[in-house]
Protein backbone atom coordinates (compact mmCIF):
# COMPACT_ATOMS: atom_id res chain seq x y z
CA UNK A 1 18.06 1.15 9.39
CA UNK A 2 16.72 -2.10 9.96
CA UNK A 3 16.81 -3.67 13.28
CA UNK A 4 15.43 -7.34 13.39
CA UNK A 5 16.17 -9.01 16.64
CA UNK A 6 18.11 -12.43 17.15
CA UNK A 7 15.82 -15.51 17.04
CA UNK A 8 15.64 -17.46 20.41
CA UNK A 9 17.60 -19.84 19.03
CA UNK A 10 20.14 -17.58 18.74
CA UNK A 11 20.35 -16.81 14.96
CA UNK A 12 21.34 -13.01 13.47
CA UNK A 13 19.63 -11.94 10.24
CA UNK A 14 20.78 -8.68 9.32
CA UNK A 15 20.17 -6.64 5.94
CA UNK A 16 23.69 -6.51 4.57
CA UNK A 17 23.68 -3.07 2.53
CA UNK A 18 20.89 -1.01 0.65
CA UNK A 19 20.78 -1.68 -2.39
CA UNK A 20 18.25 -2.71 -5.43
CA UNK A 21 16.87 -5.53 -3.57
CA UNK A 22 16.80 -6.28 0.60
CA UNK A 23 20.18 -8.81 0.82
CA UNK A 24 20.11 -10.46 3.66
CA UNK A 25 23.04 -12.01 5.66
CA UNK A 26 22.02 -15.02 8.23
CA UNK A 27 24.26 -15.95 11.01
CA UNK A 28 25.11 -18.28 13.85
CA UNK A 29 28.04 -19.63 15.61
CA UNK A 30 30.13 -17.52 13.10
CA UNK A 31 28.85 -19.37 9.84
CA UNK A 32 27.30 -17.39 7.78
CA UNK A 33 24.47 -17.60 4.58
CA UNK A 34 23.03 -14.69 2.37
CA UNK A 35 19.98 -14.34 1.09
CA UNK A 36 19.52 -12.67 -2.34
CA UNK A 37 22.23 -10.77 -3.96
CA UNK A 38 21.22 -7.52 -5.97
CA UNK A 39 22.43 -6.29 -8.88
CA UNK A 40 25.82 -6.10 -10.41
CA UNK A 41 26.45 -2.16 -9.18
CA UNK A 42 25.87 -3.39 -5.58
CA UNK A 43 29.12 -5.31 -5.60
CA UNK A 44 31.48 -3.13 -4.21
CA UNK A 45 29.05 -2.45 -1.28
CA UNK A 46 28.06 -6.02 -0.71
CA UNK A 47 32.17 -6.53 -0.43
CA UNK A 48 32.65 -3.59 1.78
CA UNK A 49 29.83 -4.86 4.23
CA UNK A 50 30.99 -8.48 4.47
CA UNK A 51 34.59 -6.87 5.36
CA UNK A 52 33.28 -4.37 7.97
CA UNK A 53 31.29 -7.47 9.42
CA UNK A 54 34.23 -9.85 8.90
CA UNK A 55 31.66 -12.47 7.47
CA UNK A 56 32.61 -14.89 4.69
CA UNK A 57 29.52 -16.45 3.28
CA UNK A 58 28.85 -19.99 2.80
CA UNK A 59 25.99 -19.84 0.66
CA UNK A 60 24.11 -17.92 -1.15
CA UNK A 61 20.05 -18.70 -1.31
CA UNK A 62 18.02 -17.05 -4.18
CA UNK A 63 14.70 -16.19 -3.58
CA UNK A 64 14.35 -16.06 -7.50
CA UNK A 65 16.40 -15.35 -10.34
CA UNK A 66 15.70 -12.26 -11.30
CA UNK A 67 18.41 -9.81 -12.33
CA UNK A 68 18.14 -7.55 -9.26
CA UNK A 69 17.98 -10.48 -6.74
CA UNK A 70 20.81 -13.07 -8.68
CA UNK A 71 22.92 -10.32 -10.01
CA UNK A 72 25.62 -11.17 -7.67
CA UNK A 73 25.61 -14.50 -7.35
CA UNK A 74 28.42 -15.57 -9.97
CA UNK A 75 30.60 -12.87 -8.18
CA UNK A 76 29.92 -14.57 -4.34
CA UNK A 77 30.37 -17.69 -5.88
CA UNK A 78 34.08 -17.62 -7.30
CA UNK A 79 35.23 -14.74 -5.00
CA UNK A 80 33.89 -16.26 -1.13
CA UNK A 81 33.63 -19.87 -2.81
CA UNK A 82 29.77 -19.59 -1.57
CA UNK A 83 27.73 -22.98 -2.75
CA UNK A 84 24.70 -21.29 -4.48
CA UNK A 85 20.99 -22.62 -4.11
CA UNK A 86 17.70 -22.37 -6.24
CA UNK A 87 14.96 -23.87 -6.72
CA UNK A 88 14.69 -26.12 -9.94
CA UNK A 89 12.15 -24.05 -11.74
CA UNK A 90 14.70 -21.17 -12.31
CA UNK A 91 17.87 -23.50 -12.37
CA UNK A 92 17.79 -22.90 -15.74
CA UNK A 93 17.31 -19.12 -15.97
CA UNK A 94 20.47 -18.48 -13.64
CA UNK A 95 22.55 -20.80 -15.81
CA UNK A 96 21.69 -18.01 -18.57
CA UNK A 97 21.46 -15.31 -16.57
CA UNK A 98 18.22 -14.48 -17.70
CA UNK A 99 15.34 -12.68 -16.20
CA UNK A 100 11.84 -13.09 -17.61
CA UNK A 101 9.40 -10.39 -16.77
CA UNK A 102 6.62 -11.49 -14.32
CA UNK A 103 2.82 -10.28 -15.10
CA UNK A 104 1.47 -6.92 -13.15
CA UNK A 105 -1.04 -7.66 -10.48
CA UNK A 106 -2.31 -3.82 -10.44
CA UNK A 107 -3.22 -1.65 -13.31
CA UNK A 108 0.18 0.65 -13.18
CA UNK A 109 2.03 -2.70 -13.01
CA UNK A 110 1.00 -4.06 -16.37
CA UNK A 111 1.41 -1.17 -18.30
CA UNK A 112 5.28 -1.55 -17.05
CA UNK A 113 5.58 -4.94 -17.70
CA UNK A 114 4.91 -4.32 -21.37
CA UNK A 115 7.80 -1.80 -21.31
CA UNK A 116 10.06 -4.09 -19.49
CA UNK A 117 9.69 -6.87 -21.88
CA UNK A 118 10.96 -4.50 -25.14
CA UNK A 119 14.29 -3.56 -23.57
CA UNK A 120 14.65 -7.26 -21.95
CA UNK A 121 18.19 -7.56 -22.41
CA UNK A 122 19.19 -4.51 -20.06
CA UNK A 123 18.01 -7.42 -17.06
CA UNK A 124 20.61 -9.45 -17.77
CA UNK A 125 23.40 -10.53 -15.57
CA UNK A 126 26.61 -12.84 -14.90
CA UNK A 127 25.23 -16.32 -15.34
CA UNK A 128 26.29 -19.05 -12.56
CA UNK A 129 25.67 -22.44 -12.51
CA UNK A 130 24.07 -23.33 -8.96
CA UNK A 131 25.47 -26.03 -6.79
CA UNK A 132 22.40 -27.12 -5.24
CA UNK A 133 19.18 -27.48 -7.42
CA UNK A 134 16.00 -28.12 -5.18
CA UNK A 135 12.21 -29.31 -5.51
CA UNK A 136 10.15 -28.66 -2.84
CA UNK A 137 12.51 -28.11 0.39
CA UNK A 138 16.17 -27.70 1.16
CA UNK A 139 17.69 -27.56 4.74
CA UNK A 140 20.27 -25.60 5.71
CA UNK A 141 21.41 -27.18 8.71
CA UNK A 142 24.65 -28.17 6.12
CA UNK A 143 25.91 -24.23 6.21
CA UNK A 144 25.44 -24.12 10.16
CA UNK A 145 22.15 -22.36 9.91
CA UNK A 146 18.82 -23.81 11.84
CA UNK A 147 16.47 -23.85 8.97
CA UNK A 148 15.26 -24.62 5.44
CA UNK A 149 13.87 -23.32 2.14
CA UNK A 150 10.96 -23.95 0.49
CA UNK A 151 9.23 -23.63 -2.99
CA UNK A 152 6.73 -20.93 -2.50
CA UNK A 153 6.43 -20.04 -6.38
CA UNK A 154 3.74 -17.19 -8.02
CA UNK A 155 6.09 -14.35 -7.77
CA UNK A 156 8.10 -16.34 -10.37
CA UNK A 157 8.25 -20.05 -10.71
CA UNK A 158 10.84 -20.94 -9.02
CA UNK A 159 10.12 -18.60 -5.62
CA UNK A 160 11.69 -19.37 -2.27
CA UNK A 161 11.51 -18.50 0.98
CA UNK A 162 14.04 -19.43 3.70
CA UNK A 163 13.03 -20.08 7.16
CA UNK A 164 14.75 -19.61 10.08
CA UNK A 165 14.31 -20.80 13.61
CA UNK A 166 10.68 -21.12 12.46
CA UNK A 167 10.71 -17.76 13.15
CA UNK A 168 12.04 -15.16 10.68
CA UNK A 169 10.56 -16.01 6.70
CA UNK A 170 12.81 -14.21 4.26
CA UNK A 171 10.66 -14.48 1.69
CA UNK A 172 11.51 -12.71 -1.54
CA UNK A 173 9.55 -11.19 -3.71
CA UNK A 174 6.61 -13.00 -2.57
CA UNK A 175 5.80 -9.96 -0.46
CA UNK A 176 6.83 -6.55 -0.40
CA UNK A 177 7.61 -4.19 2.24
CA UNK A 178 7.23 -0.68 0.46
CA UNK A 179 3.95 0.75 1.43
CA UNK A 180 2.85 -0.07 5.17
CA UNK A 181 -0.23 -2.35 5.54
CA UNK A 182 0.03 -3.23 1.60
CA UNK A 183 2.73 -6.60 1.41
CA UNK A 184 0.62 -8.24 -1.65
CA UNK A 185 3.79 -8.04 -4.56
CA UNK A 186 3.17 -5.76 -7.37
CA UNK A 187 4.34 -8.07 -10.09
CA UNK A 188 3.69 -12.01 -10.53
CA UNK A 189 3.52 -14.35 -13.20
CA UNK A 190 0.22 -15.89 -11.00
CA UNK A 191 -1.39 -14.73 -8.37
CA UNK A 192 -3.71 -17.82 -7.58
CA UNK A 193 -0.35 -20.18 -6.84
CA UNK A 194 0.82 -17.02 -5.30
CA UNK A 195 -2.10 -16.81 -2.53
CA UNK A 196 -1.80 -20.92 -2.28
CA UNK A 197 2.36 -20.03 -1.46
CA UNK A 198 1.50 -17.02 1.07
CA UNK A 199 -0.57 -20.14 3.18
CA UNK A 200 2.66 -21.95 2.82
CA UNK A 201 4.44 -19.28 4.29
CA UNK A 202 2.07 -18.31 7.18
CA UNK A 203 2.18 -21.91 7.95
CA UNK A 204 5.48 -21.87 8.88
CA UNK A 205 4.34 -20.33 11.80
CA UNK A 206 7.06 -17.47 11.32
CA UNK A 207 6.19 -13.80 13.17
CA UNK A 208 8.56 -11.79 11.12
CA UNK A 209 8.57 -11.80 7.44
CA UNK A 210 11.13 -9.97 5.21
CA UNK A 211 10.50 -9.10 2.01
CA UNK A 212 12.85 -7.93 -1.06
CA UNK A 213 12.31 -4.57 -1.16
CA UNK A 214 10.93 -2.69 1.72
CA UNK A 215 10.91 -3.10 5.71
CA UNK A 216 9.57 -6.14 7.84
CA UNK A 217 5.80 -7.41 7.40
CA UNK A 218 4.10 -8.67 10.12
CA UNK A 219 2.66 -11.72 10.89
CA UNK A 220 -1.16 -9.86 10.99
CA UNK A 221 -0.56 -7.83 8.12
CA UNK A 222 0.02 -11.59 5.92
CA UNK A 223 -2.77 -12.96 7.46
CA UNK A 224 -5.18 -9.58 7.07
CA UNK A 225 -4.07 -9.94 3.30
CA UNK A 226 -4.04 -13.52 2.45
CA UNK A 227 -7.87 -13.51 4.02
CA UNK A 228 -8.64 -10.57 1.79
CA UNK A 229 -7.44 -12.48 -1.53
CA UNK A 230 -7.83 -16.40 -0.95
C-alpha cells in the first residue's frame, strides 16, 4: 500500500491499482486526471478501481509511450471519453502503438535490451490518437487539477513529468522506485539529457517524487543522485 498524503492545496494523488506500471489517479474538487495507464491485462482492474472510487477520468497524461505505461490509453479514451496528452516527441509512436526499446544504463540492462528488440512486436498495444500534443509544458488547470507537465525526456524522447501543487512530481520512468536509495532508471535511450531532465525536475521544487514502478523517492535521494552523476 501506498499512502501519499494530500497536497496543501488540497489535491489527492493516489496509485489506482498494481499493476505493470505505478497508474496514478489525481484529484480535486471531484475532477479527476490519471497518470500512466499500464498494459492491456490491467484493464479490468483499472475499471474496477475507478468504480470502487466512483472517479471518471478526464484525462489521461502519459509519461511516455511505452507499451506498459500507454497500453490503456485507447481503452480510457473511448470508454470515460478521457482527452489524452503527450508530449510531441512520442505523438507519433502512440498513434502506432509502438514501443521502441530504450538503451540499458547498467551492464544487466543492455544485455536485455538486445533481447527485447528481437521479439519487438510482443510491446505492442491499441494505438490512440492523442488530443493534446505538447512541446515543452502543458497546464492542467483545464481538467480542474493545479498543475502542469513538462518535457523531461532521456528515459525516452518524449518523457513527462506532471507536477502538482509544486509539490508531488509524478515523473515516469525518469526514476524508479524499486530498490531503496537507487531511483537512477535502469533503461534510457540517454542518460546525459536524462541527468539535464532530473535538474528540471528537482527544480520544480517538488518533495515527493513518484516514479513508474516502485514506491515514492525522496526529495534527498534525487538530489544525492543527480550530484553523483551530473
Amino acid at each position: 500500500m501506498i499512502n501519499i498524503p494530500d497536497t496543501s492545496g488540497g489535491t489527492s494523488v493516489i496509485r489506482l491499482t498494481p499493476a505493470r506500471c505505478n497508474i496514478w489517479a489525481v484529484t480535486r474538487n471531484n475532477r479527476t486526471i490519471v497518470v500512466d495507464t499500464g498494459i492491456s491485462f490491467d484493464r479490468s482492474r483499472i475499471e474496477h478501481a475507478l468504480e470502487r472510487r466512483g472517479l471518471v477520468p478526464e484525462a489521461v497524461i502519459l509519461t511516455h509511450t511505452h507499451f506498459d505505461h500507454a497500453g490503456n490509453a485507447a481503452w480510457l479514451q473511448a470508454e470515460y471519453g478521457a482527452e489524452v496528452v503527450v508530449q510531441e516527441a512520442e505523438s507519433h509512436f502512440l498513434a502506432g502503438g509502438d514501443t521502441p526499446i530504450p538503451e540499458g544504463t547498467y551492464t544487466v540492462t543492455r544485455g536485455l535490451v538486445s533481447i527485447g528488440r528481437k521479439i519487438g512486436p510482443a510491446f505492442r498495444y491499441d494505438p490512440c490518437r492523442a488530443d493534446h500534443v505538447f512541446a515543452d509544458r502543458f497546464d492542467l488547470n483545464r481538467f480542474g487539477i493545479n498543475g502542469y507537465i513538462i518535457h523531461t525526456p532521456g528515459h525516452s524522447p518524449g518523457g513527462a513529468t506532471a507536477v502538482i501543487d509544486d509539490e508531488i512530481a509524478i515523473a515516469g520512468d525518469s526514476i524508479i522506485g524499486t530498490t531503496p536509495g537507487k531511483p537512477f532508471p535502469p533503461f534510457a535511450d540517454d542518460v546525459e539529457i536524462l541527468i539535464g531532465s532530473w535538474k528540471k525536475i528537482i527544480d520544480t521544487g517538488c518533495v515527493t517524487f513518484l516514479p513508474g514502478h516502485g514506491k515514492p523517492v525522496s526529495r534527498e535521494e534525487i538530489i544525492s543522485e543527480y550530484n553523483k552523476r551530473k
